[in-house]
Protein backbone atom coordinates (compact mmCIF):
# COMPACT_ATOMS: atom_id res chain seq x y z
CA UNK A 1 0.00 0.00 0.00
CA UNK A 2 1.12 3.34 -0.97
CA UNK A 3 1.69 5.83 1.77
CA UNK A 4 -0.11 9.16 1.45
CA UNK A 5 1.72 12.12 2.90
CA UNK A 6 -1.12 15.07 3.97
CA UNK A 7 0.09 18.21 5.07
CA UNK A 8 -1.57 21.44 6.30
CA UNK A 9 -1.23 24.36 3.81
CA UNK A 10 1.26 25.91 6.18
CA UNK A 11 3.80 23.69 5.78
CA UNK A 12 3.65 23.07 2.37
CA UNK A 13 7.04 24.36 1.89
CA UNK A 14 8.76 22.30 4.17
CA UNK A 15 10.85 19.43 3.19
CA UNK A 16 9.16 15.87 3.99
CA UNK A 17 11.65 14.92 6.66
CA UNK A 18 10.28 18.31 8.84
CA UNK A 19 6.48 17.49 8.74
CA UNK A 20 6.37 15.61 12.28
CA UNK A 21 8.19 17.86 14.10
CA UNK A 22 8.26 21.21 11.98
CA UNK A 23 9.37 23.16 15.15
CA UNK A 24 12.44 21.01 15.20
CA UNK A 25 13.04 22.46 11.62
CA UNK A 26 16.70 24.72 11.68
CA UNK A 27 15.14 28.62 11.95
CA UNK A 28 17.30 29.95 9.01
CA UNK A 29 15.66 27.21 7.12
CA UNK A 30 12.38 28.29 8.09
CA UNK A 31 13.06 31.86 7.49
CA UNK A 32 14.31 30.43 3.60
CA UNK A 33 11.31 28.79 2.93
CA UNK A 34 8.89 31.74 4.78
CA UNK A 35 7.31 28.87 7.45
CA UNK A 36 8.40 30.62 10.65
CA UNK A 37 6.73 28.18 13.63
CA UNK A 38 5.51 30.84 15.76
CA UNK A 39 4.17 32.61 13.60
CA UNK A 40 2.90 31.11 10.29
CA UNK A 41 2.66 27.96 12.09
CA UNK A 42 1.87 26.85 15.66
CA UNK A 43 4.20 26.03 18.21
CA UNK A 44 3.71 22.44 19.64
CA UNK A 45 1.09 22.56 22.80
CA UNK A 46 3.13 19.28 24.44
CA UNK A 47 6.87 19.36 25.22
CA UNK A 48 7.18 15.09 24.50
CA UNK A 49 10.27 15.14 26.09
CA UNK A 50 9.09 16.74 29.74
CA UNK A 51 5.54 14.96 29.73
CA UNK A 52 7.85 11.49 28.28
CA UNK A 53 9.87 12.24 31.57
CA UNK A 54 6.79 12.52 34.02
CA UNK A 55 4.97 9.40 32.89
CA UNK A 56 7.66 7.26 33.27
CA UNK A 57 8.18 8.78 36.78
CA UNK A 58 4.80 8.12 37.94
CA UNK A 59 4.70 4.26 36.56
CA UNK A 60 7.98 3.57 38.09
CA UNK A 61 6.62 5.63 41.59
CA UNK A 62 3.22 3.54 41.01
CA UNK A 63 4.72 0.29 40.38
CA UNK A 64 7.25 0.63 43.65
CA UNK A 65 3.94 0.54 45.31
CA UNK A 66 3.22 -2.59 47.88
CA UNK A 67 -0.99 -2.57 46.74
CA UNK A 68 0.65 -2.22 43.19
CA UNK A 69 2.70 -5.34 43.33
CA UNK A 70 0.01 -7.79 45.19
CA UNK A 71 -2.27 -6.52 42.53
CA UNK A 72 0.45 -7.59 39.64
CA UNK A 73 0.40 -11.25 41.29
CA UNK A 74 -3.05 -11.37 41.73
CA UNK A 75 -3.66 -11.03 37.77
CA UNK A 76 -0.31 -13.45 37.38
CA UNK A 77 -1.70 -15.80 39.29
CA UNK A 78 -4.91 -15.66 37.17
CA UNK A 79 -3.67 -14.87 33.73
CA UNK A 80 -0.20 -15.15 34.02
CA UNK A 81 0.87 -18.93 32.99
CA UNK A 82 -0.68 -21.18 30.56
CA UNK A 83 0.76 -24.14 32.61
CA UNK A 84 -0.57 -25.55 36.26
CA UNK A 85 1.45 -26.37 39.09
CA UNK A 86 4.22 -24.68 39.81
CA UNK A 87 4.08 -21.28 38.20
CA UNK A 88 0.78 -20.75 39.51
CA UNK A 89 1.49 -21.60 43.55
CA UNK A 90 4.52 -19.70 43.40
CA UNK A 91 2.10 -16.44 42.12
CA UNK A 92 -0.63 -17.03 45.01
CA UNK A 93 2.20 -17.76 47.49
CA UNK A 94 1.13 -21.37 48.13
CA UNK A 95 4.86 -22.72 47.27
CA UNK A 96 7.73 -21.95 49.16
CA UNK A 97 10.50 -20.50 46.36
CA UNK A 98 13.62 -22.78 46.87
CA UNK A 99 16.17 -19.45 45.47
């Protein structure tokens, strides 16, 4: 299937390898090609980077959690392993671990 590339009026100037992230674009190139992002075009409501960052803080802060981890082996012990025996007791806690 043959990819179809859609941009906004706005941009049409820019090369294809600045449409995801035109405010990434060099600003001497922008001023070249009259696409100023800013000004002709918006400026990007999200910083990915910052709101990347705070995610994966508050999974890792989340998943330190004690209620967070009983809950985890709760849906293991459910969902977690195809096979019986073993896997499963260890999950619930029935079998002593022999590490």
């Amino acid at each position: 299937a043959e990819q179809v590339l859609v941009r906004p009026n706005e941009l049409a100037p820019l090369p294809d390898e600045h449409l995801a992230e035109p405010h990434r674009t060099p600003p001497l190139l922008q001023q070249s090609l009259g696409v100023v992002v800013g000004r002709d075009y918006p400026e990007p409501i999200v910083d990915h980077a910052t709101a990347y960052r705070s995610a994966k803080e508050k999974v890792y802060r989340r998943k330190g959690q004690a209620k967070t981890r009983e809950a985890s082996q709760r849906v293991y012990a459910k969902h977690g392993s195809r096979k019986r025996g073993r896997d499963r007791r260890v999950a619930t806690g029935l079998f002593a671990s022999r590490d």
